[in-house]
Protein backbone atom coordinates (compact mmCIF):
# COMPACT_ATOMS: atom_id res chain seq x y z
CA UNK A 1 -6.05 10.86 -17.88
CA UNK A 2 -5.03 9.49 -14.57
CA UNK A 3 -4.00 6.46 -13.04
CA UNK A 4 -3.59 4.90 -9.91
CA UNK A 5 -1.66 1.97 -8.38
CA UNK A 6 -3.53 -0.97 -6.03
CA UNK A 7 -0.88 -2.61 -3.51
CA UNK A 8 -2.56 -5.50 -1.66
CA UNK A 9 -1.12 -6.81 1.22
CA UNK A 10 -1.21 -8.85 3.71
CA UNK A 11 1.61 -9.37 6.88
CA UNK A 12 4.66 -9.22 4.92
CA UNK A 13 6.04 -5.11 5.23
CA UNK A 14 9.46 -6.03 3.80
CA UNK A 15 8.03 -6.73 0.61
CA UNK A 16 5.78 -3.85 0.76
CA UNK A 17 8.77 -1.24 1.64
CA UNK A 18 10.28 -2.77 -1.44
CA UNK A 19 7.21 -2.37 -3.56
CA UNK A 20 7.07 1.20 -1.96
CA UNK A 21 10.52 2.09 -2.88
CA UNK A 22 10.42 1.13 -6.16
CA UNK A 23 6.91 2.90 -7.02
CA UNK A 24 8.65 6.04 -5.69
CA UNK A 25 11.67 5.53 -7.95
CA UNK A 26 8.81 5.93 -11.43
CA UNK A 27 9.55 8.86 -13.87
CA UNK A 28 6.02 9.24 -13.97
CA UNK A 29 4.32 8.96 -10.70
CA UNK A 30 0.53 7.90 -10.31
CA UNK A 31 -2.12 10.39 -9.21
CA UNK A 32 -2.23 7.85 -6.14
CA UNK A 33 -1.53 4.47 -4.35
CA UNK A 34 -3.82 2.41 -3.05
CA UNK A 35 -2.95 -0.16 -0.25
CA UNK A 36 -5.15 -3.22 -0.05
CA UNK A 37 -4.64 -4.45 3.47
CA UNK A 38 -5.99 -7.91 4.37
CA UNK A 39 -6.01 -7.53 7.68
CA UNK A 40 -2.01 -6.80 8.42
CA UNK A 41 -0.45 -5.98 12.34
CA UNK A 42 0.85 -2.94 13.05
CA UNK A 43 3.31 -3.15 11.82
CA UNK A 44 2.16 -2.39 8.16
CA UNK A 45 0.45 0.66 8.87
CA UNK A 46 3.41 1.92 10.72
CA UNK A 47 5.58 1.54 7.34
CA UNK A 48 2.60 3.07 5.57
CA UNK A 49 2.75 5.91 7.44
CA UNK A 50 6.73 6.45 7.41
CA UNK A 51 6.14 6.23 3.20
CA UNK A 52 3.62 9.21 3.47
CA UNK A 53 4.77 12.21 2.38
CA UNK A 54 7.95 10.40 0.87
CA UNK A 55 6.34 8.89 -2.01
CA UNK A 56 5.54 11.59 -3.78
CA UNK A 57 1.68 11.02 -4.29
CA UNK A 58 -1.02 10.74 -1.97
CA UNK A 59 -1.04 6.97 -0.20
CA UNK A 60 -4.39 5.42 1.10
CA UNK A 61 -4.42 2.84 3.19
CA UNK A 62 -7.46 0.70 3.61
CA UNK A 63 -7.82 -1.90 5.99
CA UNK A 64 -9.44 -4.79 7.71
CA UNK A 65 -10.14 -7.57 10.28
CA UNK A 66 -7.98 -10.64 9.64
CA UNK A 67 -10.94 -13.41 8.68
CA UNK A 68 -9.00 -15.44 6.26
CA UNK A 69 -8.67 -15.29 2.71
CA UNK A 70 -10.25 -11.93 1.69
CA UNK A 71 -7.65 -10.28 -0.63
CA UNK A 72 -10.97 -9.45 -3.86
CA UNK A 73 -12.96 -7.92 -1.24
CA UNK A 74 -10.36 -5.10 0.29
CA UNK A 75 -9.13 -4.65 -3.51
């Protein structure tokens, strides 16, 4: 059985470098991690990418347009 790990996120990529690190630090890593990105800068996906192929999984990033509160739909 696998398992994956949902991240969402929204302008904040201290706290998600953090989050990142520790996930990296698990004995047992999941089959993948998911980031739920309501509608971050740049920024974010730049730290995404720097944490690919460091994590030790695969890492998806999904994304989109900043319209508010939408954190239920982009989980």
């Amino acid at each position: 059985m696998g398992a994956a790990v949902i991240v969402a996120t929204y302008n904040n990529p201290d706290w998600l470098d953090l989050c990142l690190a520790g996930l990296a630090r698990q004995v047992v890593m999941p089959d993948e991690v998911a980031i739920a990105d309501d509608g971050s800068t740049g920024e974010t996906g730049e730290l995404i990418e720097r944490w690919r192929g460091e994590l030790g999984c695969p890492l998806l990033h999904a994304w989109h347009e900043d319209h508010g509160f939408r954190k239920g739909e982009i989980c």
